[in-house]
N, C-alpha and C. Protein backbone atom coordinates (compact mmCIF):
# COMPACT_ATOMS: atom_id res chain seq x y z
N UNK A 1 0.84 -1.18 0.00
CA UNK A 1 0.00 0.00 0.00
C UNK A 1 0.88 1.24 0.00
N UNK A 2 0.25 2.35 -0.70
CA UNK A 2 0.92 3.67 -0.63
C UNK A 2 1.66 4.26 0.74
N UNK A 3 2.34 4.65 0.48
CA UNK A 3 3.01 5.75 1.92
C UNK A 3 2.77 6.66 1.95
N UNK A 4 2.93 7.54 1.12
CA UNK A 4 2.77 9.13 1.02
C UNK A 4 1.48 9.47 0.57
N UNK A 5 0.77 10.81 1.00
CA UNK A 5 -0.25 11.18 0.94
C UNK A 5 -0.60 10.96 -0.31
N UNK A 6 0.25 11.75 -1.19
CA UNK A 6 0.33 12.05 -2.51
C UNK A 6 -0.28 10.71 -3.06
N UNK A 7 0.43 9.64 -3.06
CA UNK A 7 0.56 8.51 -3.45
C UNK A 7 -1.02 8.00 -3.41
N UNK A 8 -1.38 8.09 -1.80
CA UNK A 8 -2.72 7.47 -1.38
C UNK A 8 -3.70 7.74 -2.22
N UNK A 9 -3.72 9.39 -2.80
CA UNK A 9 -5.12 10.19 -3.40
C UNK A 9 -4.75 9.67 -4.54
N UNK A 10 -3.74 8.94 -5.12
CA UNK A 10 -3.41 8.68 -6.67
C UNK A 10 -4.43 7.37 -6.93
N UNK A 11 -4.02 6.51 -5.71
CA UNK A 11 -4.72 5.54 -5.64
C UNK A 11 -6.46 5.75 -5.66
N UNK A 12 -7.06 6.47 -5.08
CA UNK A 12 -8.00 6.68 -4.59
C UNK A 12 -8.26 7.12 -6.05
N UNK A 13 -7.96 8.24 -7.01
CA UNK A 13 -8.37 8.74 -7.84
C UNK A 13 -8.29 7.79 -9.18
N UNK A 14 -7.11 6.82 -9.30
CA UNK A 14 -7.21 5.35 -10.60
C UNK A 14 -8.70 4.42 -10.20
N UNK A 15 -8.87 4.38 -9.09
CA UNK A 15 -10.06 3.52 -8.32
C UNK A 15 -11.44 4.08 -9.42
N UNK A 16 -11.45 5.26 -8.87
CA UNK A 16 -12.82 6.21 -9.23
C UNK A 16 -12.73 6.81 -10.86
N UNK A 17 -11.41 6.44 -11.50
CA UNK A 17 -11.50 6.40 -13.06
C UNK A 17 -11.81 5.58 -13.80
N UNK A 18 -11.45 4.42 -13.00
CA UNK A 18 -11.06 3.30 -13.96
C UNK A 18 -12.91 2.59 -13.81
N UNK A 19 -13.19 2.91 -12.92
CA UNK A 19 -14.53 2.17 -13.02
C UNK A 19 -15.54 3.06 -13.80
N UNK A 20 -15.30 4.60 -13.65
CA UNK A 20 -15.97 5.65 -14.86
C UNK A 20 -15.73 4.83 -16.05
N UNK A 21 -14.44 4.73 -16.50
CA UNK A 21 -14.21 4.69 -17.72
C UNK A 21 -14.94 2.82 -18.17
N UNK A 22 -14.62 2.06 -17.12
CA UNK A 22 -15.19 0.71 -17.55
C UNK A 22 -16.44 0.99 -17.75
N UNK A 23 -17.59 1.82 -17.27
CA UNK A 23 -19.43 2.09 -17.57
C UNK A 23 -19.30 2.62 -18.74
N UNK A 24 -18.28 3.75 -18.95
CA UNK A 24 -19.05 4.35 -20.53
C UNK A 24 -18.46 3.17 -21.58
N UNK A 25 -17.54 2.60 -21.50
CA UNK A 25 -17.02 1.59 -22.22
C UNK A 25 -17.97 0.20 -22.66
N UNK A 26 -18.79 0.07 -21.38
CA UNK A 26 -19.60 -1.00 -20.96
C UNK A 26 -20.92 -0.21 -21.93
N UNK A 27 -21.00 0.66 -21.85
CA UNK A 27 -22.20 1.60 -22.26
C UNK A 27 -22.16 1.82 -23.84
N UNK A 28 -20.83 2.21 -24.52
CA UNK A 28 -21.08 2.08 -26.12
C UNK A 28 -21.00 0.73 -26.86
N UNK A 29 -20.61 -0.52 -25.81
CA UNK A 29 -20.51 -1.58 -26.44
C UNK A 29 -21.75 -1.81 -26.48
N UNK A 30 -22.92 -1.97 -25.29
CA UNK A 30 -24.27 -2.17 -25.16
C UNK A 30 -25.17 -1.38 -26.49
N UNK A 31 -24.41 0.07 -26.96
CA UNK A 31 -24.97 0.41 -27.80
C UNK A 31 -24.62 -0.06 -29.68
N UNK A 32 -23.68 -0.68 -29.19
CA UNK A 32 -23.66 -1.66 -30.53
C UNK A 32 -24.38 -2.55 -30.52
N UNK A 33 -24.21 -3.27 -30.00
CA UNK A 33 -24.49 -4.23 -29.62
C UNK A 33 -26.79 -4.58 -30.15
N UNK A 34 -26.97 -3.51 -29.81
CA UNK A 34 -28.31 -2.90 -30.09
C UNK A 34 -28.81 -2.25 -31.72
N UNK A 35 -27.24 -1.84 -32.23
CA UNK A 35 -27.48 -1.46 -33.66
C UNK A 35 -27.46 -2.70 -34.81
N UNK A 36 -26.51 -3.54 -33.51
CA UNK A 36 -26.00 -4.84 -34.51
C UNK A 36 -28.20 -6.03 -34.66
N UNK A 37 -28.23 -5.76 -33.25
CA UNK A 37 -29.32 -6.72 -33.02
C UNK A 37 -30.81 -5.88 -34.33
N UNK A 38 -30.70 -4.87 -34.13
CA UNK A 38 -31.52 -3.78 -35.27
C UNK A 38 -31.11 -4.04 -37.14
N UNK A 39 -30.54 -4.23 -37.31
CA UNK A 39 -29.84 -4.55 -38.38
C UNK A 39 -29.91 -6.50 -38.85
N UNK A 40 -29.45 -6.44 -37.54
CA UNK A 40 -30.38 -8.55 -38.20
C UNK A 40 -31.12 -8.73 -38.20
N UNK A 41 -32.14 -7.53 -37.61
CA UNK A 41 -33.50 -7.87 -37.74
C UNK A 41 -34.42 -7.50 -39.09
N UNK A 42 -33.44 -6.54 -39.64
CA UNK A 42 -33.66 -5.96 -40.88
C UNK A 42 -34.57 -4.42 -40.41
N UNK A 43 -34.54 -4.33 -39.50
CA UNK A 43 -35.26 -2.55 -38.82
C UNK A 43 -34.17 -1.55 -39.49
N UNK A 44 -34.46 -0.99 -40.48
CA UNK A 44 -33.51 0.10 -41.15
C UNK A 44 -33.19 1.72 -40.33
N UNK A 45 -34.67 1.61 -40.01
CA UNK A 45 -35.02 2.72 -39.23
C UNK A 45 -34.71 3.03 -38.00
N UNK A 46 -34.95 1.70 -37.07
CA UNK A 46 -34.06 1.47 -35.83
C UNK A 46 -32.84 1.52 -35.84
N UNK A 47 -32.64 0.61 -36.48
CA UNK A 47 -30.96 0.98 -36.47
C UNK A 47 -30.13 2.36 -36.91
N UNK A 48 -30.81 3.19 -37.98
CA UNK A 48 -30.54 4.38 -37.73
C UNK A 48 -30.58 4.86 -36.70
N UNK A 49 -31.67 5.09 -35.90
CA UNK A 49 -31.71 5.78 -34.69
C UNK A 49 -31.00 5.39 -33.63
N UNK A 50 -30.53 3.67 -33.53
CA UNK A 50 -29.46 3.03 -32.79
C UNK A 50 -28.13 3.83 -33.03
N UNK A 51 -27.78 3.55 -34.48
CA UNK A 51 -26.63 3.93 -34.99
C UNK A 51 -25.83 5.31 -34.24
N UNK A 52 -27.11 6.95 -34.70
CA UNK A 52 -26.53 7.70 -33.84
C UNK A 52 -26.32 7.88 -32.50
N UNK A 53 -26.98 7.16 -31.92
CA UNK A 53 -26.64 7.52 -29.98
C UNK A 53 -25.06 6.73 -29.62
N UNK A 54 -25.14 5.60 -30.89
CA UNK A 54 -23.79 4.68 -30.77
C UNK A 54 -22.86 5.83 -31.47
N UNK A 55 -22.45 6.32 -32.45
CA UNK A 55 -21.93 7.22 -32.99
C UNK A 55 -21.47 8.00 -31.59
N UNK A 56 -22.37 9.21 -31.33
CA UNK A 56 -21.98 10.12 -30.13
C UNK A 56 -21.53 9.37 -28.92
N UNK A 57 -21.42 7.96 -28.59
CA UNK A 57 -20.73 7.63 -27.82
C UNK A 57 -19.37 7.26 -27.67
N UNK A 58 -19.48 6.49 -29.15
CA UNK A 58 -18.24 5.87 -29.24
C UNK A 58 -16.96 7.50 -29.51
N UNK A 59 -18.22 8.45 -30.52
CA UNK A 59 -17.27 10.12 -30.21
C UNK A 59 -16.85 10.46 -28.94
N UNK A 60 -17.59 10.19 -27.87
CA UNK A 60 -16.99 11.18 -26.41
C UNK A 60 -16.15 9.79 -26.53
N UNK A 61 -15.98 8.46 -26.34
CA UNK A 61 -15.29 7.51 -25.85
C UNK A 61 -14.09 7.73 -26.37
N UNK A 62 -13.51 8.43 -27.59
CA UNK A 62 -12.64 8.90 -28.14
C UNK A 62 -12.19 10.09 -27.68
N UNK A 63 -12.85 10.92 -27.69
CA UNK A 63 -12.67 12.20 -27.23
C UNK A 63 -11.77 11.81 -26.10
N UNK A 64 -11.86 11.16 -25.14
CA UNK A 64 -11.71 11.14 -23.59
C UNK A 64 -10.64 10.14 -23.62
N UNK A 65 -10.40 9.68 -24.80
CA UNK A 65 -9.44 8.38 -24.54
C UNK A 65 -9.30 7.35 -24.04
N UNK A 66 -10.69 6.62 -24.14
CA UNK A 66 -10.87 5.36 -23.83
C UNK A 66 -10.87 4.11 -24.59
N UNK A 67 -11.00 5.12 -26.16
CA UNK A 67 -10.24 3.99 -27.34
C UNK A 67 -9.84 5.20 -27.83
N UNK A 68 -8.94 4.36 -29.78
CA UNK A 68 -8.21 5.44 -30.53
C UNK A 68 -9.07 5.89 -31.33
N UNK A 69 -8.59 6.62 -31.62
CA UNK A 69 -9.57 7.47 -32.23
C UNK A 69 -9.90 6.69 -33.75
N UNK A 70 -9.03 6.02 -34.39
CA UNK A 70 -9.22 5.53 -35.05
C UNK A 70 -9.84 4.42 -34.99
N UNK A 71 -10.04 3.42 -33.66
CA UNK A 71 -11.13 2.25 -34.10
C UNK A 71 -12.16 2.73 -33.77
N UNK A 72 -12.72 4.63 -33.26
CA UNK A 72 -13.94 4.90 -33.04
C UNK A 72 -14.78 5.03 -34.87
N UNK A 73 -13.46 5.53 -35.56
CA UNK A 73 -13.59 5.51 -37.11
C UNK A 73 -13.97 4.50 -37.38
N UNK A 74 -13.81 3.33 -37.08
CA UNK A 74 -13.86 1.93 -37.66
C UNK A 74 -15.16 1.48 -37.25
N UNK A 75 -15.20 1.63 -35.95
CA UNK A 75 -16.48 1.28 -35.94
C UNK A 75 -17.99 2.34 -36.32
N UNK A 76 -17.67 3.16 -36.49
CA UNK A 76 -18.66 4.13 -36.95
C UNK A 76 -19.00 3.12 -38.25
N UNK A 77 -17.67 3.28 -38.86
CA UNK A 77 -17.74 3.01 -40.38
C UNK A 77 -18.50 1.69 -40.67
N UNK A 78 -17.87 0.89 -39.58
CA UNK A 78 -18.46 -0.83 -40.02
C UNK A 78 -20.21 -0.64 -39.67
N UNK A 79 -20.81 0.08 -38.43
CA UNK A 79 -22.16 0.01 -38.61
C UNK A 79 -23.17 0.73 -39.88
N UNK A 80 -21.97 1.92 -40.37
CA UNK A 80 -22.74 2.65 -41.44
C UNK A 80 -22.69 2.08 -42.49
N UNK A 81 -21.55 1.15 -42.86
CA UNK A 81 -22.07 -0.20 -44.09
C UNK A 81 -22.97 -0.73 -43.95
N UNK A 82 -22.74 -1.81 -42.62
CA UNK A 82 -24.09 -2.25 -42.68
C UNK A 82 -25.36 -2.10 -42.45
N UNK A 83 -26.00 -0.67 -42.19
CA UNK A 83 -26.96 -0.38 -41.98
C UNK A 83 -27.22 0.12 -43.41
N UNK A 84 -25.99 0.37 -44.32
CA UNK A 84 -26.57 0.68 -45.57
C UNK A 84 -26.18 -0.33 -46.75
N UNK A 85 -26.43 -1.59 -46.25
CA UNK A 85 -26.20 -3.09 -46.70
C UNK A 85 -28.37 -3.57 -46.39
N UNK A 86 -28.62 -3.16 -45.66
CA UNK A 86 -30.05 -3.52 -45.23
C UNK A 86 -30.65 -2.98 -46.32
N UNK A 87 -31.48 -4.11 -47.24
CA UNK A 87 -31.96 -3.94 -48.39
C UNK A 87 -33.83 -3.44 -48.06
């Protein structure tokens, strides 16, 4: 365990990040996860409306650095194929 004060609040403050950052993480996967299930179902419309709330998440999840910015690209990209793969 820490010694120094300094040290202690470091601890205290990785504690209270790391579990922030695991919910919103936990939170844009759930929102795939929902665009993906919209999309096998063949709901074009749903899944649009899935698509953007997943979009603006996986954006702040980037923003904030909880992935790179580039697989937030990737995955934007892979749901906007296939939502525009739904015939």
């Amino acid at each position: 365990m820490a010694n120094h004060k300094s040290s202690i609040k470091r601890a205290r403050q990785t504690i209270v990040r790391t579990e922030r950052n695991r919910a919103e993480k936990s939170r844009f996967k759930t929102l795939r996860k929902g665009v993906l299930s919209a999309i096998a179902a063949g709901d074009k419309e749903g899944a649009a409306k899935a698509s953007n709330s997943f979009s603006s998440a996986v954006d702040k999840a980037a923003k904030r650095n909880l992935i790179h910015p580039n697989k937030a690209a990737n995955l934007k990209s892979k749901t906007a194929k296939a939502i525009a793969a739904i015939a």
